[in-house]
C-alpha atoms as a PDB file:
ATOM      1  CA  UNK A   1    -116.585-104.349  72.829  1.00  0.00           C
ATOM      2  CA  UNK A   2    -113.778-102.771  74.646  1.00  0.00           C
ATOM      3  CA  UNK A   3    -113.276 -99.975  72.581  1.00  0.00           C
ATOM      4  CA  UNK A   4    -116.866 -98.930  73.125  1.00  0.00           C
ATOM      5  CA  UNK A   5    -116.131 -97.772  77.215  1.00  0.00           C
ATOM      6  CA  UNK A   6    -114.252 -94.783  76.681  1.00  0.00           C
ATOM      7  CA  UNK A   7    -116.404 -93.537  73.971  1.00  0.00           C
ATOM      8  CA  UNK A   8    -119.088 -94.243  76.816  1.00  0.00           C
ATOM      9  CA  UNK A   9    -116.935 -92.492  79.687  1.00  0.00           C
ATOM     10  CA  UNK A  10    -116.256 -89.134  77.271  1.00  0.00           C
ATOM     11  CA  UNK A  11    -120.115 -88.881  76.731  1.00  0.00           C
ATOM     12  CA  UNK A  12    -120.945 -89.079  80.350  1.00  0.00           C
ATOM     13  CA  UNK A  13    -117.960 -86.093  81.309  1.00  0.00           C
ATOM     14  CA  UNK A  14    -119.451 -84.168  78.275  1.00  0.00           C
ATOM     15  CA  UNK A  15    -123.262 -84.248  79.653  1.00  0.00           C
ATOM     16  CA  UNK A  16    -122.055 -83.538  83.505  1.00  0.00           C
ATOM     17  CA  UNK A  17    -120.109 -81.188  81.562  1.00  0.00           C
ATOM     18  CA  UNK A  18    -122.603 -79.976  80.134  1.00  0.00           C
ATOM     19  CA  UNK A  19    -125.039 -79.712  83.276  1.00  0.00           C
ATOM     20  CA  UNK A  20    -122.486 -78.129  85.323  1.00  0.00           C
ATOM     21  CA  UNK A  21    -121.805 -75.332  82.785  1.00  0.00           C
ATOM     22  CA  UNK A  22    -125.696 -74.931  82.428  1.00  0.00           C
ATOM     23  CA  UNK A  23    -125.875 -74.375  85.873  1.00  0.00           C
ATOM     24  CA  UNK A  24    -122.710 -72.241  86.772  1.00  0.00           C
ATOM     25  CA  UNK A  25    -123.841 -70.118  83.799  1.00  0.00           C
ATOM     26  CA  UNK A  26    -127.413 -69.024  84.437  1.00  0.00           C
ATOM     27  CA  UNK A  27    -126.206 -69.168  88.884  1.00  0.00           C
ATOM     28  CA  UNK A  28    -123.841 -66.227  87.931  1.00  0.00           C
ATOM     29  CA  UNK A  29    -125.996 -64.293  86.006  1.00  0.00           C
ATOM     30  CA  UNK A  30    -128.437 -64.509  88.606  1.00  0.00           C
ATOM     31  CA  UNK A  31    -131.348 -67.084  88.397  1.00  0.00           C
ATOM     32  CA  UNK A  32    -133.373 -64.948  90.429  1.00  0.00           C
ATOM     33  CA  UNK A  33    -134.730 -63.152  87.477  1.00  0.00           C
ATOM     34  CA  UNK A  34    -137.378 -64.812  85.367  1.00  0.00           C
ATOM     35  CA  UNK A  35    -136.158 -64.436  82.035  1.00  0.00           C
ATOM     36  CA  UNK A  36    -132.997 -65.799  83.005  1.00  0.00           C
ATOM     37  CA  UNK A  37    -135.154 -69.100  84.930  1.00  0.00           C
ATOM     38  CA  UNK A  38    -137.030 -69.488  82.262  1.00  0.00           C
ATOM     39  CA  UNK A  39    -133.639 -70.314  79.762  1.00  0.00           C
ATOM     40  CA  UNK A  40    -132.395 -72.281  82.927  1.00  0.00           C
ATOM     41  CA  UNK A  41    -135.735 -74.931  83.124  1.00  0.00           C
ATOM     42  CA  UNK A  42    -135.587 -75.110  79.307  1.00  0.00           C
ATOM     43  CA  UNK A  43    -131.604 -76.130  78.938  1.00  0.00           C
ATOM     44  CA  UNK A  44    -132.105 -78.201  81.567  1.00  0.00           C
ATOM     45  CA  UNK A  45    -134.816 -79.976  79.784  1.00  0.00           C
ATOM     46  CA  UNK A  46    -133.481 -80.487  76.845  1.00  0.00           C
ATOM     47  CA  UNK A  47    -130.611 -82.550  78.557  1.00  0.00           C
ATOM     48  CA  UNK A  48    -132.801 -84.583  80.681  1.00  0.00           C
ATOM     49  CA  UNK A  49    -135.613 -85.203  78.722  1.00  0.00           C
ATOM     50  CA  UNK A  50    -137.942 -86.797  79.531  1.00  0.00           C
ATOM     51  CA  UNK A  51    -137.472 -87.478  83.105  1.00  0.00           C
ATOM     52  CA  UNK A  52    -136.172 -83.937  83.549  1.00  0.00           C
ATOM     53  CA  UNK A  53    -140.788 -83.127  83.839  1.00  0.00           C
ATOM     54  CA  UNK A  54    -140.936 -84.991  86.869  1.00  0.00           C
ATOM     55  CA  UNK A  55    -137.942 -83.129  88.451  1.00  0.00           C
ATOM     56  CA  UNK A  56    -139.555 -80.409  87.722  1.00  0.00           C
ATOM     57  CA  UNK A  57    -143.044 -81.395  89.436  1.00  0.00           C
ATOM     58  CA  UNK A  58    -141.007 -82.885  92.316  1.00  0.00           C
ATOM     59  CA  UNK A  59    -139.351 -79.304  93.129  1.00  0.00           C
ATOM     60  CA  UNK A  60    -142.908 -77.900  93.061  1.00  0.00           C
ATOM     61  CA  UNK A  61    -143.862 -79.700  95.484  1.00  0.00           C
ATOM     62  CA  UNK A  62    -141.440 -79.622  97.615  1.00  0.00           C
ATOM     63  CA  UNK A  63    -142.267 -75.997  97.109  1.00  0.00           C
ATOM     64  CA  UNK A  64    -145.553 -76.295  98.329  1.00  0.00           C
ATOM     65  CA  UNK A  65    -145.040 -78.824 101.106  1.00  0.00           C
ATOM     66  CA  UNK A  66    -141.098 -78.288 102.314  1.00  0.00           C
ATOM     67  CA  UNK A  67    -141.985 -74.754 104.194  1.00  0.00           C
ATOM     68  CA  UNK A  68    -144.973 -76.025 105.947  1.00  0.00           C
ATOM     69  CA  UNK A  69    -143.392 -78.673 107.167  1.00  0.00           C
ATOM     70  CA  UNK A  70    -140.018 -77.206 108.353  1.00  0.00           C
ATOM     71  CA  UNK A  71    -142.000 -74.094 109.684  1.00  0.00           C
ATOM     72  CA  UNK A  72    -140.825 -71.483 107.420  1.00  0.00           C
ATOM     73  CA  UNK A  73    -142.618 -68.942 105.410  1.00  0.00           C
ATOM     74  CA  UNK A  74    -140.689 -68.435 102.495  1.00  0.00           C
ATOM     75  CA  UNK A  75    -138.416 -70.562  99.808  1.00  0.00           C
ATOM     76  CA  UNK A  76    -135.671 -68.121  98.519  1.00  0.00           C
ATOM     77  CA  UNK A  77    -135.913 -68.522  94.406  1.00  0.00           C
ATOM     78  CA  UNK A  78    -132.241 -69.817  94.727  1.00  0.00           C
ATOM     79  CA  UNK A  79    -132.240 -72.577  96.874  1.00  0.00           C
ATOM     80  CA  UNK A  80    -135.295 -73.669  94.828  1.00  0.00           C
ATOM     81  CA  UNK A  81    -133.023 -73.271  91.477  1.00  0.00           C
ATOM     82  CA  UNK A  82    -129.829 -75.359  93.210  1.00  0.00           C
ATOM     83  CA  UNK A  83    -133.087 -78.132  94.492  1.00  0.00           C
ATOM     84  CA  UNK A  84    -134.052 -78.038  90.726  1.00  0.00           C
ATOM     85  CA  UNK A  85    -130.445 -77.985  89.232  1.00  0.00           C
ATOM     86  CA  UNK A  86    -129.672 -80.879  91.243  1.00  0.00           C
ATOM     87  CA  UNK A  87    -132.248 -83.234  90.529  1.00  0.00           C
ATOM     88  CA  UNK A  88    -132.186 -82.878  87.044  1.00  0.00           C
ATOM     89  CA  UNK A  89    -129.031 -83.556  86.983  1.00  0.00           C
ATOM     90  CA  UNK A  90    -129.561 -86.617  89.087  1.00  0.00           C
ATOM     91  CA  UNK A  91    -132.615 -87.989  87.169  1.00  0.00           C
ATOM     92  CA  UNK A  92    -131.406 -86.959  83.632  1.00  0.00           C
ATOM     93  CA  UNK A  93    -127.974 -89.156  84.138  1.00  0.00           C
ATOM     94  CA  UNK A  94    -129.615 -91.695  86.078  1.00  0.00           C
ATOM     95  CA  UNK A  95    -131.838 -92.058  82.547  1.00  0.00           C
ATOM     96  CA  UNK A  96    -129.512 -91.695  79.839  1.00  0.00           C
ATOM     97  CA  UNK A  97    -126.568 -93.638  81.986  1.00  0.00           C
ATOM     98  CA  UNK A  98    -128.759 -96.560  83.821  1.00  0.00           C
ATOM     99  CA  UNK A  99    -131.963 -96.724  83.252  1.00  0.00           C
ATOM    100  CA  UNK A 100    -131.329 -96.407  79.365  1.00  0.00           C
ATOM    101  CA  UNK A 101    -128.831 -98.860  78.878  1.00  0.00           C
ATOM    102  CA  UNK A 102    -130.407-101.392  81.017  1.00  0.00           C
ATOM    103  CA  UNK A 103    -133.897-101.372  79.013  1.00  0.00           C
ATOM    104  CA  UNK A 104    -131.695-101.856  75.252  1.00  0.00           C
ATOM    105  CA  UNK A 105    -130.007-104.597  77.258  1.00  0.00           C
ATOM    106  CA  UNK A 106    -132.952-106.156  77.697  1.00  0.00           C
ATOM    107  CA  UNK A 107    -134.671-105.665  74.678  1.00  0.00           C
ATOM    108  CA  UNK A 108    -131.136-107.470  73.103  1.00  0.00           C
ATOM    109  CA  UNK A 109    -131.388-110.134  75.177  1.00  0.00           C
ATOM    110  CA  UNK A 110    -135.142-110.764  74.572  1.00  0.00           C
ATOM    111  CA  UNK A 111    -134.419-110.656  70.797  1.00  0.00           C
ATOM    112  CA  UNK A 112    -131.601-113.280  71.335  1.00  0.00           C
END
């Protein structure tokens, strides 16, 4: 069973990886532009599927609700891409790191 943690630790480096490059990318070229968003939300969902949806539906409304709140009339396109790039992120290795492994634990155990 020991052998079986760094295969585990060089996955998880390869998906940040992954994510980071994803997002350093598509920040450089500009995610302002909506071609470039639009290749942004879909590599991004690909490597947090499925939980990657609701991050997605959690930005928008922070959209809708975040400037009312704080006052402000306007959400620059950016800071909503860094928001989004973030908790994909988040969610998508909180799911395929924790959430994941704990459920096939179970399911083991319950076989057992």
């Amino acid at each position: 069973m020991k052998h079986k943690q760094p295969v585990v630790k060089i996955v998880k480096m390869a998906w940040l990886l992954v994510c980071f490059l994803i997002g350093i990318s598509h920040f450089n070229r500009g995610a302002l532009a909506a071609e470039h968003m639009e290749d942004f939300l879909a590599l991004m969902t690909i490597v947090s599927f499925p939980i990657g949806y609701l991050a997605i539906y959690l930005v928008k409304a922070m959209v809708w609700f975040l400037p009312a709140m704080l006052g402000n009339e306007t959400v620059k396109t950016y800071n909503i891409a860094i928001a989004l790039w973030m908790l994909m992120t988040i969610s998508g290795y909180f799911q395929w790191f924790y959430l994941i492994p704990r459920c096939l634990g179970k399911i083991r155990s319950l076989k057992e």
